[in-house]
Protein backbone atom coordinates (compact mmCIF):
# COMPACT_ATOMS: atom_id res chain seq x y z
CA UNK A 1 90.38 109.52 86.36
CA UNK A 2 87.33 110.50 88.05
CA UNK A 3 85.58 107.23 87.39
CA UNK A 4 87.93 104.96 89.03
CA UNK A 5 89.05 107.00 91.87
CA UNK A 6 87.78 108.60 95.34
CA UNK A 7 87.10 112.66 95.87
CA UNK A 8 89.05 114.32 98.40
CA UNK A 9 91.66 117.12 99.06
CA UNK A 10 95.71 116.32 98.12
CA UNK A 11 96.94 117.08 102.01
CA UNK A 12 99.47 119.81 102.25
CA UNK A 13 103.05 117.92 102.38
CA UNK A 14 102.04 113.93 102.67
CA UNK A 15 101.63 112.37 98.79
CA UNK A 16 98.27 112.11 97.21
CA UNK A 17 97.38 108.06 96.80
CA UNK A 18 95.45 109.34 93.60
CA UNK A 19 96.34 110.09 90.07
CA UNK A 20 96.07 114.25 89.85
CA UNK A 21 97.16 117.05 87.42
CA UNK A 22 97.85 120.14 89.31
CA UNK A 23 100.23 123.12 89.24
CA UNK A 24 100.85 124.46 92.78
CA UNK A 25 102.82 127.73 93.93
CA UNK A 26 103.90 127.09 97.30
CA UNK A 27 105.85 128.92 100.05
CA UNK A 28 106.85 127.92 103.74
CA UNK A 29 108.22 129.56 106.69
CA UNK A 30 110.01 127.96 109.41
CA UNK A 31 112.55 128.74 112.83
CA UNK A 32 114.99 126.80 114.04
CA UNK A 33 115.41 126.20 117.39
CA UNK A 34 117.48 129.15 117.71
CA UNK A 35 114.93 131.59 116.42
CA UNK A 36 116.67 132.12 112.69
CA UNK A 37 113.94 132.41 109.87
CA UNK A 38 113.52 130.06 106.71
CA UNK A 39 111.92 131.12 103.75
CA UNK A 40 111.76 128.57 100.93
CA UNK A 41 110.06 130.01 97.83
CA UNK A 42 108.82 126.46 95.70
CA UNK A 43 108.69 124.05 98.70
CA UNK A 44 108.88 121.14 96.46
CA UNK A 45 105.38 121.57 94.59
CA UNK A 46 105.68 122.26 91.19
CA UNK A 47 103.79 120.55 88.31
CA UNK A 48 101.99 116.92 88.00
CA UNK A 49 100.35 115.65 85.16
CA UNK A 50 99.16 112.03 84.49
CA UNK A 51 100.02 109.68 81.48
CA UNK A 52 97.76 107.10 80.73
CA UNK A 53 95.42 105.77 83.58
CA UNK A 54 98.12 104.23 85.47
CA UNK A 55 100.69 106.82 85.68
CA UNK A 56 101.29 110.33 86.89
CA UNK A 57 104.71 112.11 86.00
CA UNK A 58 105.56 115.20 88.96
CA UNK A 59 108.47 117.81 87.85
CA UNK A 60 109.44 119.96 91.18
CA UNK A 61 111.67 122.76 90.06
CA UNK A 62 114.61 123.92 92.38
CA UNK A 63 113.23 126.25 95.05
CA UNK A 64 114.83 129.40 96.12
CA UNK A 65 116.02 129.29 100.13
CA UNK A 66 116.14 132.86 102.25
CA UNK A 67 118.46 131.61 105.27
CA UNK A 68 118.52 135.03 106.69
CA UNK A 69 121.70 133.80 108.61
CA UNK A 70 125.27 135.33 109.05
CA UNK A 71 126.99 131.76 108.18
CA UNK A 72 124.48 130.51 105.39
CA UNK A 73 124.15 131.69 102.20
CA UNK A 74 120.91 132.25 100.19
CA UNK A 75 120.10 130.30 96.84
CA UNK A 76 118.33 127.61 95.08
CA UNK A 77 117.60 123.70 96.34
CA UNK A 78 117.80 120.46 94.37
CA UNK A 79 116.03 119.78 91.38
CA UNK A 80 113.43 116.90 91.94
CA UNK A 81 111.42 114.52 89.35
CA UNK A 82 108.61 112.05 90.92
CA UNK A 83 106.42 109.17 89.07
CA UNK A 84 103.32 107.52 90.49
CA UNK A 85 101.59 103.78 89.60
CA UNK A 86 98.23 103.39 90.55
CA UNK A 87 98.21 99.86 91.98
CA UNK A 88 94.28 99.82 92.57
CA UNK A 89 91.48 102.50 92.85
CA UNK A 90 87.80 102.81 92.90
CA UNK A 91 85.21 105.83 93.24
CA UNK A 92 82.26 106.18 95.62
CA UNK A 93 80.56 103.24 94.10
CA UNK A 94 83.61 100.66 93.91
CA UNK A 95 85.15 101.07 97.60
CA UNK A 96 86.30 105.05 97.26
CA UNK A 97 89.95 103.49 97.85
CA UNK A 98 93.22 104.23 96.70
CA UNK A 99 97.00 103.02 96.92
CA UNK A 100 99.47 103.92 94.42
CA UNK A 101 103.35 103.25 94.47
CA UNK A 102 105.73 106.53 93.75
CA UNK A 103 109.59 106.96 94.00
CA UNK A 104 111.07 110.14 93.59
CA UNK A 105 114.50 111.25 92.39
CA UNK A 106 116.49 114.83 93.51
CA UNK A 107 119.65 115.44 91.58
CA UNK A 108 121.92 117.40 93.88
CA UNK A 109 122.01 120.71 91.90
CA UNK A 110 121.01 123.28 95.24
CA UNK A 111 123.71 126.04 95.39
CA UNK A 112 125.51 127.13 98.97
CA UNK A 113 124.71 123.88 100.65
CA UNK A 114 120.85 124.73 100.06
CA UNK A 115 120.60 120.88 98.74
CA UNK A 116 121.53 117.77 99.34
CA UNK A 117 125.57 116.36 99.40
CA UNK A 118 124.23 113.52 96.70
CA UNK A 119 121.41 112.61 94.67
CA UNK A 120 118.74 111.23 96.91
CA UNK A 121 116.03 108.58 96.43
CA UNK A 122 111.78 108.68 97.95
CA UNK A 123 110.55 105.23 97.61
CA UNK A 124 106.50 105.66 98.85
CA UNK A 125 103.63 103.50 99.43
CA UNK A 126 100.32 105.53 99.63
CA UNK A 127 97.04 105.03 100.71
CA UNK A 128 93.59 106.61 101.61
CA UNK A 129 89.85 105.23 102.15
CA UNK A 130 86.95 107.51 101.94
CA UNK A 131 83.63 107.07 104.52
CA UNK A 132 80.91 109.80 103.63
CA UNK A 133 82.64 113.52 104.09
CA UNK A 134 85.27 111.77 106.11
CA UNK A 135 88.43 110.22 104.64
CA UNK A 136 92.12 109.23 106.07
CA UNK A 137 94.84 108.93 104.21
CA UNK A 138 98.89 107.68 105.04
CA UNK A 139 102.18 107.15 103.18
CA UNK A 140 104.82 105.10 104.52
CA UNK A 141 108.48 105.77 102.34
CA UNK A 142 111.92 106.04 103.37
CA UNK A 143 114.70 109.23 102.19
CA UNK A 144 117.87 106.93 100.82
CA UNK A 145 120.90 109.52 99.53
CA UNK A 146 122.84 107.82 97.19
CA UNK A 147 125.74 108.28 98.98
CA UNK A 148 127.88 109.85 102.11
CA UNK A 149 125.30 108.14 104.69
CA UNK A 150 127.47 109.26 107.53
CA UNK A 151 126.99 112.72 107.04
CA UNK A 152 123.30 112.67 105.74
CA UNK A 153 122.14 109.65 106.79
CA UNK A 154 118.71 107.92 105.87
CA UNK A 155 115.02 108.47 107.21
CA UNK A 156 111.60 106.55 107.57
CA UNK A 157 108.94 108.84 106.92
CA UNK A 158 105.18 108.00 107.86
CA UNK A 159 102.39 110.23 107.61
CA UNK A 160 98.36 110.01 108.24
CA UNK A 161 95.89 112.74 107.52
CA UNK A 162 92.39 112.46 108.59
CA UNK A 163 90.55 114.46 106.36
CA UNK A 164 86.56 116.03 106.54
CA UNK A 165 84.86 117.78 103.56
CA UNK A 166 82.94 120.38 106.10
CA UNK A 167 81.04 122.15 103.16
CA UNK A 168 80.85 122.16 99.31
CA UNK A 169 83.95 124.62 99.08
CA UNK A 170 85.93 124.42 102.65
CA UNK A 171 88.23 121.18 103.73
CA UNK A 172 89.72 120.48 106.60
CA UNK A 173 92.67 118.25 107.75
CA UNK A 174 95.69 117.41 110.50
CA UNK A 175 98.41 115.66 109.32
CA UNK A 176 100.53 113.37 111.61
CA UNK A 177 104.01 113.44 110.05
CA UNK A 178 106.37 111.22 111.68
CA UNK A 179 110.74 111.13 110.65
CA UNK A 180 112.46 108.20 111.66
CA UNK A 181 116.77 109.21 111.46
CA UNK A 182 119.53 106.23 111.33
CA UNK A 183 122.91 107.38 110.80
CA UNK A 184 124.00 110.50 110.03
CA UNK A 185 124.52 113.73 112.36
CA UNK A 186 120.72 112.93 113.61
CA UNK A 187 121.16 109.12 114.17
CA UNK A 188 118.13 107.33 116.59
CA UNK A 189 116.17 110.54 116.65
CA UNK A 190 112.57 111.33 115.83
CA UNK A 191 110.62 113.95 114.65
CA UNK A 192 107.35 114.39 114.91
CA UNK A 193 104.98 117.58 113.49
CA UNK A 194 101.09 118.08 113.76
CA UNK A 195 99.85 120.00 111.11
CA UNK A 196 96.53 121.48 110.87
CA UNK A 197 95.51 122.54 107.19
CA UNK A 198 92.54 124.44 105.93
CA UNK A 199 91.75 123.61 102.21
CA UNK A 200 89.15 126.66 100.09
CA UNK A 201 88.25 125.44 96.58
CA UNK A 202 86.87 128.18 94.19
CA UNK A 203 85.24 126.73 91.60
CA UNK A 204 81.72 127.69 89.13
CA UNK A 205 78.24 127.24 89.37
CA UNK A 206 77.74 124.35 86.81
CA UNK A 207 81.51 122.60 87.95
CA UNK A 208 81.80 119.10 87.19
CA UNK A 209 84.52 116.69 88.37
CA UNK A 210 86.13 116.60 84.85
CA UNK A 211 86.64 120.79 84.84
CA UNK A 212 89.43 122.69 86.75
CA UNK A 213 89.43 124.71 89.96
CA UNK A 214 91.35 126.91 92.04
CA UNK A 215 92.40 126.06 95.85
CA UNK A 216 93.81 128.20 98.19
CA UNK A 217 94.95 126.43 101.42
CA UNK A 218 97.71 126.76 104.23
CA UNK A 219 98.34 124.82 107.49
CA UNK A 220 101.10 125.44 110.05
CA UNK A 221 103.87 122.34 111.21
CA UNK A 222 104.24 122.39 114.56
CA UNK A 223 106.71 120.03 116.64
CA UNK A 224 105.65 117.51 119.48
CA UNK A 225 108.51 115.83 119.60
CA UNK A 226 111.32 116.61 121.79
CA UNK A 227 114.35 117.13 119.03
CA UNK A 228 113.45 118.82 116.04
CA UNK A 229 115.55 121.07 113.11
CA UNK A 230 113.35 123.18 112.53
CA UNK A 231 109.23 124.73 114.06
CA UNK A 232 106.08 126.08 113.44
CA UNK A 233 106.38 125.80 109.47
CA UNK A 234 103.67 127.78 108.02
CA UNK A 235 103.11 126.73 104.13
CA UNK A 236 100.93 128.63 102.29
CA UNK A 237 99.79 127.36 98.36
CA UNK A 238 97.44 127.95 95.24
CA UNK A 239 96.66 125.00 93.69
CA UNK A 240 94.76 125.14 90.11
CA UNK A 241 93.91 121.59 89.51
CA UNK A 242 93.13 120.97 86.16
């Protein structure tokens, strides 16, 4: 895939316009507004691997959920399954673009009300153009649950990541992710976080694009919008991309 598409990081939570093959052990940490700790061991990055040059095929197993609350119960999320089409796509010497169409699936398997009340469906448009060391990269998709709107209701989820490869190993971003609510116990509000990210790839000497490499990265949500469920989310990953 290297051929026909551009070089650049997969930001921390927004989807990655390219075709990639990854496994990634991921963990975040988050408050509520009234101070209680998150812990959610998974955090919806699993394992991606790519069929064909058109297709990439993402399994996120169920992650475990440390509520450390009096009234919620510990235990494991939804199972989730994701495919990606590359609609178009071209490397550094055919327009370093990308934009790719993915929809994602959860069945609603969590345990303790650690998932969602029905299966729920992530259709996603994503996008990203590269410009020397600098690239920026969005999504624009929507969070439809199957069913019982009223008490989940639906969300329009946009996010853009401005991206610079400072050196041969380090990466930085800040991602602007935006949530759009209608209906549901969060109807007509929005949520917006600013997350800065820090990207270190570990890779040999003689690496080429076609061999694998280790990334360690982590980046920190924080809220600047006035409602939000939950703050200062720090996620912290390896990635071996392969």
């Amino acid at each position: 895939m290297t051929a026909v598409q551009p070089t650049w990081m997969s930001p921390l939570i927004q989807c990655d316009s390219r075709l990639t093959q990854s496994v990634r052990l991921s963990f975040a940490s988050s408050y509520t507004s009234t101070g209680t700790q998150t812990v959610n061991y998974g955090n919806g990055h699993t394992f991606g691997v790519i069929a064909g040059n058109r297709f990439q095929f993402n399994f996120m197993a169920p992650p475990y959920i440390q509520n450390n609350s009096a009234t919620a119960q510990d235990g494991f999320g939804d199972i989730q399954v994701e495919g990606k089409f590359r609609i178009a796509s071209g490397n550094a010497q055919h327009g370093n673009y990308a934009l790719t169409a993915l929809l994602a699936y959860s069945a609603p398997t969590g345990s303790h009300q650690n998932g969602a009340l029905t299966s729920v469906y992530w259709p996603t448009l994503a996008t990203g153009r590269v410009w020397g060391r600098f690239n920026v990269q969005s999504t624009l998709g929507g969070q439809l649950p199957a069913g019982k709107i009223a008490a989940q209701g639906r969300q329009i989820q946009w996010n853009v990541t401005p991206q610079w490869h400072a050196t041969a190993h380090l990466w930085l971003d800040i991602e602007d992710n935006a949530i759009y609510n209608y209906g549901g116990p969060f109807d007509r509000r929005t949520t917006n976080y600013m997350t800065p990210a820090v990207y270190y790839v570990v890779r040999r000497k003689d690496w080429k694009p076609t061999h694998a490499f280790l990334v360690f990265d982590s980046g920190m949500q924080i809220a600047t919008s006035a409602f939000y469920p939950c703050n200062h989310i720090l996620i912290t990953e390896m990635r071996i991309a392969f």
